[in-house]
C-alpha atoms as a PDB file:
ATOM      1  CA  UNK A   1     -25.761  89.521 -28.079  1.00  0.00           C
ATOM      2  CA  UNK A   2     -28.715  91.257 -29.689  1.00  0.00           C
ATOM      3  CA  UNK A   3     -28.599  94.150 -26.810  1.00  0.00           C
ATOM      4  CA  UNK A   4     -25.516  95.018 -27.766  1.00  0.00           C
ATOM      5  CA  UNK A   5     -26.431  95.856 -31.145  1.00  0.00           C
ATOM      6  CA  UNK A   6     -27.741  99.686 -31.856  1.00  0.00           C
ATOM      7  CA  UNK A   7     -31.586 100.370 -32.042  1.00  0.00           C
ATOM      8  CA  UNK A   8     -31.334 101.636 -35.250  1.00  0.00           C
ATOM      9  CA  UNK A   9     -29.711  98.411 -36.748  1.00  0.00           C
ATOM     10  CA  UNK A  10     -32.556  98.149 -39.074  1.00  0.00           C
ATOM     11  CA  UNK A  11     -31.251 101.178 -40.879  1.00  0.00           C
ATOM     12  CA  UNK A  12     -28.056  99.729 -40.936  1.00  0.00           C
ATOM     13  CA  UNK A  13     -26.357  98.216 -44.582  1.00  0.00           C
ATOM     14  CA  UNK A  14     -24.056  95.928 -42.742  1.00  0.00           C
ATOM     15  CA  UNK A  15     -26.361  94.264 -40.788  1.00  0.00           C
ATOM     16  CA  UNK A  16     -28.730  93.178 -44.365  1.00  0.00           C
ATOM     17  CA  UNK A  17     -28.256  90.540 -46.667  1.00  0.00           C
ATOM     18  CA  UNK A  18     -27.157  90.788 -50.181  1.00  0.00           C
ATOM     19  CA  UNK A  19     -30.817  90.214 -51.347  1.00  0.00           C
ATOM     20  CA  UNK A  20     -31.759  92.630 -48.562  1.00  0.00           C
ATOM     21  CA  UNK A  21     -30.037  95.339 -49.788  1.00  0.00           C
ATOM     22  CA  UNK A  22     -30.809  95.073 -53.597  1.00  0.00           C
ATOM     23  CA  UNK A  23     -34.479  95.103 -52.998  1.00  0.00           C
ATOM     24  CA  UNK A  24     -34.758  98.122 -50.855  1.00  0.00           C
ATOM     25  CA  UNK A  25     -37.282 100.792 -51.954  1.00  0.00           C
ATOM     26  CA  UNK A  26     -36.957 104.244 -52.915  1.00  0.00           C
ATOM     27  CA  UNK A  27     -33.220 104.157 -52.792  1.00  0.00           C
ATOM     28  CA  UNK A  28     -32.618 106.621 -55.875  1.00  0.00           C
ATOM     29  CA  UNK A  29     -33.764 109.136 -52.949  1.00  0.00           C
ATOM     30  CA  UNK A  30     -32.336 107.416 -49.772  1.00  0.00           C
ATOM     31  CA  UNK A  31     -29.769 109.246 -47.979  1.00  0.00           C
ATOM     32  CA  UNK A  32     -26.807 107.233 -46.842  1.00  0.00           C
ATOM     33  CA  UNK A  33     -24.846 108.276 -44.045  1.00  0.00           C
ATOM     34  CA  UNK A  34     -21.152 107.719 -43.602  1.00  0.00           C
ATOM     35  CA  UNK A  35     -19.047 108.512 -40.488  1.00  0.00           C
ATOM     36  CA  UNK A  36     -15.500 109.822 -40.851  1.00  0.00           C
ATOM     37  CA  UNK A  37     -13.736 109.699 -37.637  1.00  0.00           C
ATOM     38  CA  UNK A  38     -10.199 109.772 -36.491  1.00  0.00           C
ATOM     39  CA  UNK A  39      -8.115 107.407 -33.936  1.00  0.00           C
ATOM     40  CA  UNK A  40      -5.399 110.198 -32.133  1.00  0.00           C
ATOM     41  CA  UNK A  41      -4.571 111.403 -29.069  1.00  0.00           C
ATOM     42  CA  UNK A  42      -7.095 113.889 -26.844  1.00  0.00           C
ATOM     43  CA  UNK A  43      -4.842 115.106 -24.246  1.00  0.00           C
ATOM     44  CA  UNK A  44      -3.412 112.479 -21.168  1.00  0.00           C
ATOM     45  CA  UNK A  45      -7.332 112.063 -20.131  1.00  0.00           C
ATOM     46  CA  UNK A  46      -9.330 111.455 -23.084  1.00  0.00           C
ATOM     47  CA  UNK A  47      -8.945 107.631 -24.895  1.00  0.00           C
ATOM     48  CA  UNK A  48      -7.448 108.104 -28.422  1.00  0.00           C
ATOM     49  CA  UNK A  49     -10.203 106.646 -29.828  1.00  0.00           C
ATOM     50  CA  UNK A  50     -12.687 109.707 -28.859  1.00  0.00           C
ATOM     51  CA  UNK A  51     -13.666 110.979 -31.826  1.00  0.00           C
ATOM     52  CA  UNK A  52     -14.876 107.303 -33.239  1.00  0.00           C
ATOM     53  CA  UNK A  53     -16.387 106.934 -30.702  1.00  0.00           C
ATOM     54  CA  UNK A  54     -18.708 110.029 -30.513  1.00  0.00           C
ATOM     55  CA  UNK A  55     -19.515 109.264 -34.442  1.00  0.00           C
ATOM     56  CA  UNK A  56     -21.434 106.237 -33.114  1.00  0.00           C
ATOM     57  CA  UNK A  57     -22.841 108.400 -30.325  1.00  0.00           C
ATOM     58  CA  UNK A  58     -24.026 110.960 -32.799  1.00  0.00           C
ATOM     59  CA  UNK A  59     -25.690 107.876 -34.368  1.00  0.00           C
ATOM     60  CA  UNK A  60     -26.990 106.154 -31.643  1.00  0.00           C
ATOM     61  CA  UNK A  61     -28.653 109.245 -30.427  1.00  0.00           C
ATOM     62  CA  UNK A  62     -29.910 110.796 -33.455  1.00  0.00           C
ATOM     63  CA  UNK A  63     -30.917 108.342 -35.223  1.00  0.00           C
ATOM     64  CA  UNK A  64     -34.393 107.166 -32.866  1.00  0.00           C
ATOM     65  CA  UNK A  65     -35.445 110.641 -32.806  1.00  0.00           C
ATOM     66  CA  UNK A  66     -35.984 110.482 -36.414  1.00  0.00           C
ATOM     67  CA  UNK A  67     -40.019 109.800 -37.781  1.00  0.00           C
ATOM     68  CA  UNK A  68     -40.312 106.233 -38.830  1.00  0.00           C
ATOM     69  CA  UNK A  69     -41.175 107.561 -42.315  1.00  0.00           C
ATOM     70  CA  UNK A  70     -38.255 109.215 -42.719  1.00  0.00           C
ATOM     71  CA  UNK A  71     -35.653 106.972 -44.713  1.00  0.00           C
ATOM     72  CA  UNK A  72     -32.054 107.308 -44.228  1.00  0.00           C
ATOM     73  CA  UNK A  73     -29.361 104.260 -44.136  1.00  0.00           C
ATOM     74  CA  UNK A  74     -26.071 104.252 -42.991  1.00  0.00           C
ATOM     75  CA  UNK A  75     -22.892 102.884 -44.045  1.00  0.00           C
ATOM     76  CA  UNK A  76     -20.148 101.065 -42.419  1.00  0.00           C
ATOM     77  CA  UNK A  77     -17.651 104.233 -40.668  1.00  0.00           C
ATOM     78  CA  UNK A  78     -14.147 105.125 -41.910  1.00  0.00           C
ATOM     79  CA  UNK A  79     -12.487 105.037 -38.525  1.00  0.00           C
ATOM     80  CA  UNK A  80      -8.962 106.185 -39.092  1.00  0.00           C
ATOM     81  CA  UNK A  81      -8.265 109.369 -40.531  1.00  0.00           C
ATOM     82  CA  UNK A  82      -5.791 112.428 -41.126  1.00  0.00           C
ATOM     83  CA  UNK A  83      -4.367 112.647 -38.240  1.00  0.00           C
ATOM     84  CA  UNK A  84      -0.892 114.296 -38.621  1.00  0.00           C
ATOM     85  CA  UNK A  85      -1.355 117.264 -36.983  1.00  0.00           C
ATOM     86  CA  UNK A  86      -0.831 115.173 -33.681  1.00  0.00           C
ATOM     87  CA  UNK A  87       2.428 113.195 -34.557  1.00  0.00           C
ATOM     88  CA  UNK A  88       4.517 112.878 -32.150  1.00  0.00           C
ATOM     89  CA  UNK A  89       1.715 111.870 -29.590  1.00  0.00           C
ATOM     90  CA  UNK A  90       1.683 108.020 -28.731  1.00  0.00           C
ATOM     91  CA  UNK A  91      -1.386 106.510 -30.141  1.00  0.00           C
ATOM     92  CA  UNK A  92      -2.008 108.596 -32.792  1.00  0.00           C
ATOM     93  CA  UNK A  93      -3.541 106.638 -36.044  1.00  0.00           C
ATOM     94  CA  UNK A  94      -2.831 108.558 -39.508  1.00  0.00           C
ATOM     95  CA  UNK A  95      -3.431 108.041 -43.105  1.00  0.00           C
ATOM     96  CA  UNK A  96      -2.731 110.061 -46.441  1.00  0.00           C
ATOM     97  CA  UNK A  97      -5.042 112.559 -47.378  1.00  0.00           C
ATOM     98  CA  UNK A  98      -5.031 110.722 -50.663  1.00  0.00           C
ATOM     99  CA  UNK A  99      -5.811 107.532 -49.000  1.00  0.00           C
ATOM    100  CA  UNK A 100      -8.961 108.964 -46.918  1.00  0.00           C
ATOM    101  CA  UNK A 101      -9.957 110.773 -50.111  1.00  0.00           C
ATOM    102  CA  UNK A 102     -10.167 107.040 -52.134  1.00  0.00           C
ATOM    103  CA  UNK A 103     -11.926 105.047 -49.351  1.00  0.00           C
ATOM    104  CA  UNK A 104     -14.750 107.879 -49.819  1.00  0.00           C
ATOM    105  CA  UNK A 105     -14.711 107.791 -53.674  1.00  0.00           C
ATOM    106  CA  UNK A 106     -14.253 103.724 -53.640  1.00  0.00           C
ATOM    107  CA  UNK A 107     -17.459 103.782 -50.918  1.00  0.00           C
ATOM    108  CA  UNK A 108     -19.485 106.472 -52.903  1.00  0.00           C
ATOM    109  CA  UNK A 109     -18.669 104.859 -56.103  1.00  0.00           C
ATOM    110  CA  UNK A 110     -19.834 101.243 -54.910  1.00  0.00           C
ATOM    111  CA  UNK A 111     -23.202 103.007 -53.223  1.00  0.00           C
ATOM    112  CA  UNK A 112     -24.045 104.186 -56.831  1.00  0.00           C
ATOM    113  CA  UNK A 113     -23.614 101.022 -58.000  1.00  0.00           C
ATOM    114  CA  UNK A 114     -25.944  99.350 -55.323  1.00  0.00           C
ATOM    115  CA  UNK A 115     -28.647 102.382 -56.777  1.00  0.00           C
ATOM    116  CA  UNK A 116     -28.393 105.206 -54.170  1.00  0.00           C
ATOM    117  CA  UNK A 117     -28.353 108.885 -55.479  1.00  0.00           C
ATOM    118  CA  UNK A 118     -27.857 110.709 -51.798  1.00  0.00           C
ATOM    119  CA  UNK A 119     -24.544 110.490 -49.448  1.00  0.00           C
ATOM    120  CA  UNK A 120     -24.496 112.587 -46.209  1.00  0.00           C
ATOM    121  CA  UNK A 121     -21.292 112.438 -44.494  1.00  0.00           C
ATOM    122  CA  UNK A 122     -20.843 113.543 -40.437  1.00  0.00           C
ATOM    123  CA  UNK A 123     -17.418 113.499 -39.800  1.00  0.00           C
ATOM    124  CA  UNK A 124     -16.145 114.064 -35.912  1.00  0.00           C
ATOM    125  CA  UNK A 125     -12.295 114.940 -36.777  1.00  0.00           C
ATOM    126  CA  UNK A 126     -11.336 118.240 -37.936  1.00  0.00           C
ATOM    127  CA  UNK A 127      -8.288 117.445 -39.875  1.00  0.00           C
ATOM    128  CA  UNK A 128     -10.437 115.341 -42.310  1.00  0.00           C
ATOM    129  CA  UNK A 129     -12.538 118.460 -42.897  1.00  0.00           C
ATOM    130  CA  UNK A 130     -10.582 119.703 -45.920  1.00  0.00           C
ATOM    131  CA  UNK A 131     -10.201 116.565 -47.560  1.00  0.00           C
ATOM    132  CA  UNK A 132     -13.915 115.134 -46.935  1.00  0.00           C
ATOM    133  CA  UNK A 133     -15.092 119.122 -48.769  1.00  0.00           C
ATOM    134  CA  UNK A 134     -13.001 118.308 -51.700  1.00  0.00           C
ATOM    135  CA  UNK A 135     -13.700 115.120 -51.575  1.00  0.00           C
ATOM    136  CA  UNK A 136     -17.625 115.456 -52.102  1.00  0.00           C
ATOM    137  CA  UNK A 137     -17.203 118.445 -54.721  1.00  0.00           C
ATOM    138  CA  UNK A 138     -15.386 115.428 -56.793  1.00  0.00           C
ATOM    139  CA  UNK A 139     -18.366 113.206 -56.451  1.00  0.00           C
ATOM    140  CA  UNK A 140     -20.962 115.339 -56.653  1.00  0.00           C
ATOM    141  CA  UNK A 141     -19.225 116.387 -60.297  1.00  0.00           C
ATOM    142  CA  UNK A 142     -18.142 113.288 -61.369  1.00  0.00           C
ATOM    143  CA  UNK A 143     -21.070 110.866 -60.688  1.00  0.00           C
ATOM    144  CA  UNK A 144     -24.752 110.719 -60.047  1.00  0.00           C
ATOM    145  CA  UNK A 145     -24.527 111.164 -56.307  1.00  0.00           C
ATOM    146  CA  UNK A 146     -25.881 114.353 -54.178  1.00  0.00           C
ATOM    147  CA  UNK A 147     -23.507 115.180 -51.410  1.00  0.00           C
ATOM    148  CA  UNK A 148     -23.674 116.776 -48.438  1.00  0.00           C
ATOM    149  CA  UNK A 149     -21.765 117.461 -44.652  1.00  0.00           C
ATOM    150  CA  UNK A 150     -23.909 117.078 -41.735  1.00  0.00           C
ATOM    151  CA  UNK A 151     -23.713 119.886 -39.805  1.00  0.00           C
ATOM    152  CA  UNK A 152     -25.948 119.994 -36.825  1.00  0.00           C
ATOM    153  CA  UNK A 153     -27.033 123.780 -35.713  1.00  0.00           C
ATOM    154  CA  UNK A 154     -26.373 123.452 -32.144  1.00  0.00           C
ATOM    155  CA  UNK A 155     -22.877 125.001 -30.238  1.00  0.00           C
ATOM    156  CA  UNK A 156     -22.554 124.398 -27.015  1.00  0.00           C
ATOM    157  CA  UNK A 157     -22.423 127.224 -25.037  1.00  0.00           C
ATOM    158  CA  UNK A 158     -19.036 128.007 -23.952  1.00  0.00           C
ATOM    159  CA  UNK A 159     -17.099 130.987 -23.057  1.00  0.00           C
ATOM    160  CA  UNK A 160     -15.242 132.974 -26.098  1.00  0.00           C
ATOM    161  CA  UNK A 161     -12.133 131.809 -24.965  1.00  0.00           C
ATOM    162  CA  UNK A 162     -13.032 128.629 -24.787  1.00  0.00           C
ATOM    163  CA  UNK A 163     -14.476 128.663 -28.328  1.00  0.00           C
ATOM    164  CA  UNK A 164     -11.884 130.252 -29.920  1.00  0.00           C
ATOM    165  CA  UNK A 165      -8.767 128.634 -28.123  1.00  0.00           C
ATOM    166  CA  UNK A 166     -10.274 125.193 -27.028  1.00  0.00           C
ATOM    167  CA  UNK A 167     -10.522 122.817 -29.978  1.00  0.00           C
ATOM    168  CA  UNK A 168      -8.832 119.668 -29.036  1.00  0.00           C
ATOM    169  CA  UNK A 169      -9.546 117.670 -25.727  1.00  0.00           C
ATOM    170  CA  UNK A 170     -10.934 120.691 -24.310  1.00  0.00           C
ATOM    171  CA  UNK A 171     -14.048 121.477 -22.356  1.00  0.00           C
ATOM    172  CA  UNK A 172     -16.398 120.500 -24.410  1.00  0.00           C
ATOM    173  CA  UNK A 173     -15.316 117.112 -25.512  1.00  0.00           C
ATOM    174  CA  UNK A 174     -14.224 116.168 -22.419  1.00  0.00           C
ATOM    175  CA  UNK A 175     -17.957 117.154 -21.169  1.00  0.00           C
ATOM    176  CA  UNK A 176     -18.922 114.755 -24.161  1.00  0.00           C
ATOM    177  CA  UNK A 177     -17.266 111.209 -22.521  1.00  0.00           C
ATOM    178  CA  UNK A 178     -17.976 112.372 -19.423  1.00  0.00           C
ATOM    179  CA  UNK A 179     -21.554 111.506 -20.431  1.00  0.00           C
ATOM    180  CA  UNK A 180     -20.785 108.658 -22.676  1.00  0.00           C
ATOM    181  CA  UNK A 181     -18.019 106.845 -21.262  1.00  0.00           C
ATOM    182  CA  UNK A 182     -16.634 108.371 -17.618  1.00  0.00           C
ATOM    183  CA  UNK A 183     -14.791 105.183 -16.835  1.00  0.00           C
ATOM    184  CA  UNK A 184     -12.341 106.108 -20.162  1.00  0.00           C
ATOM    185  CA  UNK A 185     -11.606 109.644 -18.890  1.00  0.00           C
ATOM    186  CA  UNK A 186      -9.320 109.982 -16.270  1.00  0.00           C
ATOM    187  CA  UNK A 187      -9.972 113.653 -14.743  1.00  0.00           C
ATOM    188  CA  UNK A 188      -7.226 113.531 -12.575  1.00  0.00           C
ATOM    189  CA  UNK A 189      -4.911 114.265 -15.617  1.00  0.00           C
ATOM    190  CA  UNK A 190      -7.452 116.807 -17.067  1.00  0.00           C
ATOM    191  CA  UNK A 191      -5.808 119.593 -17.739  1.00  0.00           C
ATOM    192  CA  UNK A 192      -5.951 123.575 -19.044  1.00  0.00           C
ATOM    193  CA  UNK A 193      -3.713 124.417 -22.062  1.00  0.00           C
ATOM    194  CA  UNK A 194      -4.441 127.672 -24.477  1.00  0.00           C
ATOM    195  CA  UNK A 195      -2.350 128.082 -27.542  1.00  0.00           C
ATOM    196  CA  UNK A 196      -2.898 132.009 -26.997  1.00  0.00           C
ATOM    197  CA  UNK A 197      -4.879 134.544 -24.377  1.00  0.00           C
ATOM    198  CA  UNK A 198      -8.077 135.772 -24.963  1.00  0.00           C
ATOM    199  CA  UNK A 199      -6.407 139.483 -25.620  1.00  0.00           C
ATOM    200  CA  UNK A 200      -4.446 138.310 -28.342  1.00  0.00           C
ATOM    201  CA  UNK A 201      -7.179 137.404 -30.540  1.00  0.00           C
ATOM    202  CA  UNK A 202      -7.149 139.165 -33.895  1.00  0.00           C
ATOM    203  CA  UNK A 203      -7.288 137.951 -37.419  1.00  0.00           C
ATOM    204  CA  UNK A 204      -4.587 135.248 -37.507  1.00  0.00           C
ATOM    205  CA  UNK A 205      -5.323 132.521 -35.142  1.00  0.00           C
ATOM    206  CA  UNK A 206      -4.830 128.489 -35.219  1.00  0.00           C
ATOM    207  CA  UNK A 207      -8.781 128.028 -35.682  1.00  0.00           C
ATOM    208  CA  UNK A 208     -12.310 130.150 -35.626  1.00  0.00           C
ATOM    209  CA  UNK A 209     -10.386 133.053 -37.318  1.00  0.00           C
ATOM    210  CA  UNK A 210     -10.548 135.021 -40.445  1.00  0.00           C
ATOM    211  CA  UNK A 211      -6.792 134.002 -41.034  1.00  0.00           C
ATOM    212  CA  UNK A 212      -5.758 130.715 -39.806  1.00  0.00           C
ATOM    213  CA  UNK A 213      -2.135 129.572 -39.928  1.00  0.00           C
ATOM    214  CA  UNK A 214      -1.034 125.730 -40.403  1.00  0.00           C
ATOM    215  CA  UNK A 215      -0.187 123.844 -37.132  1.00  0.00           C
ATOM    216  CA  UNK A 216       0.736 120.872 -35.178  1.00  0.00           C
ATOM    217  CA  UNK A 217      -0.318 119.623 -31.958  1.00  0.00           C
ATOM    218  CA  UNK A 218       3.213 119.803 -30.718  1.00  0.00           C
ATOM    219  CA  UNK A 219       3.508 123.728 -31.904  1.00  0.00           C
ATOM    220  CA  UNK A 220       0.119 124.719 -29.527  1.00  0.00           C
ATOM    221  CA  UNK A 221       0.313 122.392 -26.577  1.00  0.00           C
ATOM    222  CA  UNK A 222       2.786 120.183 -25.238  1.00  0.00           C
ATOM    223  CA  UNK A 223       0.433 118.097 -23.489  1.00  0.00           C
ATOM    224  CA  UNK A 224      -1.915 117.576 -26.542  1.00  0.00           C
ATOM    225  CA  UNK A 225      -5.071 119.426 -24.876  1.00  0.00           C
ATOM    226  CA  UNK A 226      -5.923 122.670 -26.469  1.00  0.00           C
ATOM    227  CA  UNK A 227      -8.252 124.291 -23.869  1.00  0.00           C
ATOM    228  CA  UNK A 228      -9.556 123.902 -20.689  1.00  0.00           C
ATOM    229  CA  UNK A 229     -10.559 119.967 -19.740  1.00  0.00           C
ATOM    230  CA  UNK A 230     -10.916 120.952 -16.436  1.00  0.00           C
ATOM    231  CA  UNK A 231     -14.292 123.057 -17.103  1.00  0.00           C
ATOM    232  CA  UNK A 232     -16.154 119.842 -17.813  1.00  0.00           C
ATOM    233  CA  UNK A 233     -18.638 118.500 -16.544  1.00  0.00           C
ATOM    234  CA  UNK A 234     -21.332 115.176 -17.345  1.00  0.00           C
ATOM    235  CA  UNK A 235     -24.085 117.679 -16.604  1.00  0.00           C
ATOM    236  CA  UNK A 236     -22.889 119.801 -19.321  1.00  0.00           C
ATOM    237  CA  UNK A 237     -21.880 116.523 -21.892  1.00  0.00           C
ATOM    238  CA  UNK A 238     -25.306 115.300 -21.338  1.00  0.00           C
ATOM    239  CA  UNK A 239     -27.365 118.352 -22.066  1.00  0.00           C
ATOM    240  CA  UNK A 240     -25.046 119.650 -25.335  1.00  0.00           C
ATOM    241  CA  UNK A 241     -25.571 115.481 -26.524  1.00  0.00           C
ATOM    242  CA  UNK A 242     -29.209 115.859 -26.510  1.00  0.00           C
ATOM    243  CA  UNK A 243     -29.751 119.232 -27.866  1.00  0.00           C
ATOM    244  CA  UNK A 244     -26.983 118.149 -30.515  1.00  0.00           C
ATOM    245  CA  UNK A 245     -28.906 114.870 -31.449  1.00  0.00           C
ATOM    246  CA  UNK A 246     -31.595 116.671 -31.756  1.00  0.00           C
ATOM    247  CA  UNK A 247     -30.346 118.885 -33.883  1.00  0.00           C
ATOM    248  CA  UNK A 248     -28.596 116.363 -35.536  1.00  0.00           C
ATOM    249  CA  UNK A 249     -31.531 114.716 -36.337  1.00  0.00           C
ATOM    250  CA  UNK A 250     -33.293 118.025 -37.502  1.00  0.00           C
ATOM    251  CA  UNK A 251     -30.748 118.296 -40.105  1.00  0.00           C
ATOM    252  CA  UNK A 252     -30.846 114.413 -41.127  1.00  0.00           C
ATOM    253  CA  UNK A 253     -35.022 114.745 -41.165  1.00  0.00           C
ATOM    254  CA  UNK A 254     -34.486 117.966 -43.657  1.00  0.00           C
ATOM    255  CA  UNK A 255     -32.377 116.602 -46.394  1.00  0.00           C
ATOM    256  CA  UNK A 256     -34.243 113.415 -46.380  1.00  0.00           C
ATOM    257  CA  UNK A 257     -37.412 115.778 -47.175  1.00  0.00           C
ATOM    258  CA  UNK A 258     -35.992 117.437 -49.669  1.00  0.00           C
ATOM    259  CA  UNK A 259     -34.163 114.439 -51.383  1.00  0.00           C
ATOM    260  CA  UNK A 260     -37.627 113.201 -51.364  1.00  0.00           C
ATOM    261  CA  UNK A 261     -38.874 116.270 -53.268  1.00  0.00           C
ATOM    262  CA  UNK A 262     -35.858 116.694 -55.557  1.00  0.00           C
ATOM    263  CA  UNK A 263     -34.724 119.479 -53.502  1.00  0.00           C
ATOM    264  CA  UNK A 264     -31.088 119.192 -52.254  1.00  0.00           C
ATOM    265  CA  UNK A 265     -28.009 121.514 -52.104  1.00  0.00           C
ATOM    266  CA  UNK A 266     -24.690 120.184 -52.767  1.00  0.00           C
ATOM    267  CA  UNK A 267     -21.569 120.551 -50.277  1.00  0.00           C
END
């Protein structure tokens, strides 16, 4: 049973004691990371529950390449998130944006309590993204917590197409559980779906444009991929997993200097 549990479990608050927890050191300058996910669909070959998934990746990765001197806990993940962008799609898992915004207050409110001053959040979903950025500008004003997104440096390196058209279930997270977890992705139903051509780029796009217009899944893709699945490969999922864990890790290792120093920057 103990194998199964992740290496950085003694960073963990849900596997400590009551006791445990109230006598930690140094927590006024402790970061505490919380994962936001998202349980949806990812195209026919992708399991809906990618993007939880890949926030305990990003954790299990990251998280041994940081210093042993460099403090950081995390908290128990929000799973489920905004997901309504892919109604429509069989095993999609939504909540209100109101709702996802209150389990983040009611979380950052009761990590005050416990003494913590510092709450990073890395959030895999991009629906949430608008709601977690409010979200933290409302705690960082209303209490005594510093806030911040994680937002590892690293991009993989993909075409411009493919970064500009290919944000759901395309060839970069299917490269990702390629690596992780091949037996969940079935590439026989990988697939390539663009909402738009590369020549009709300009400034109003669905995402990664200087005018982006609201959308569903349904409106871009009828098969729930946007971009090309069939690019991937567990080559390319392994090697953009370790630069991004390292980069991940980079950006954990920073904050937790400069909370240490009383140097932070809000999000």
């Amino acid at each position: 049973m103990n194998a199964a549990l992740p290496s950085w479990r003694h960073r963990s608050l849900a596997a400590m004691r009551p006791g445990e927890i109230a006598a930690l050191p140094d927590k006024a300058t402790t970061p505490v990371i919380l994962t936001i996910a998202a349980i949806e669909q990812h195209g026919p070959h992708l399991p809906v529950g990618m993007d939880a998934m890949l926030a305990q990746a990003w954790l299990d990765l990251a998280l041994p390449l940081l210093a042993d001197d460099i403090p950081c806990l995390v908290a128990l993940p929000i799973t489920v998130g905004k997901s309504n962008e892919h109604t429509g799609f069989a095993g999609t898992l939504s909540i209100e944006k109101e709702l996802l915004a209150g389990l983040i207050r009611s979380i950052a409110a009761q990590l005050e309590r416990w003494g913590f001053r510092h709450l990073l959040v890395l959030n895999t979903h991009g629906g949430n993204i608008q709601v977690v950025r409010s979200c933290l500008r409302e705690i960082q004003a209303g209490t005594e917590l510093h806030t911040a997104q994680l937002k590892p440096s690293f991009s993989p390196p993909v075409s411009d197409h493919e970064q500009a058209h290919g944000f759901h279930a395309g060839q970069v997270e299917t490269a990702w559980m390629l690596a992780l977890t091949p037996g969940l992705v079935n590439t026989d139903l990988a697939n390539r779906d663009y909402p738009a051509t590369a020549s009709s780029d300009g400034e109003l796009r669905a995402e990664a444009a200087p005018a982006i217009f609201s959308w569903i899944t349904s409106d871009l893709s009828r098969s729930g991929t946007i971009g090309d699945a069939t690019l991937a490969t567990a080559g390319d999922g392994h090697a953009w997993l370790e630069a991004g864990s390292r980069a991940l890790a980079e950006s954990i290792t920073e904050y937790a200097k400069g909370a240490a120093a009383g140097k932070t920057d809000s999000t």
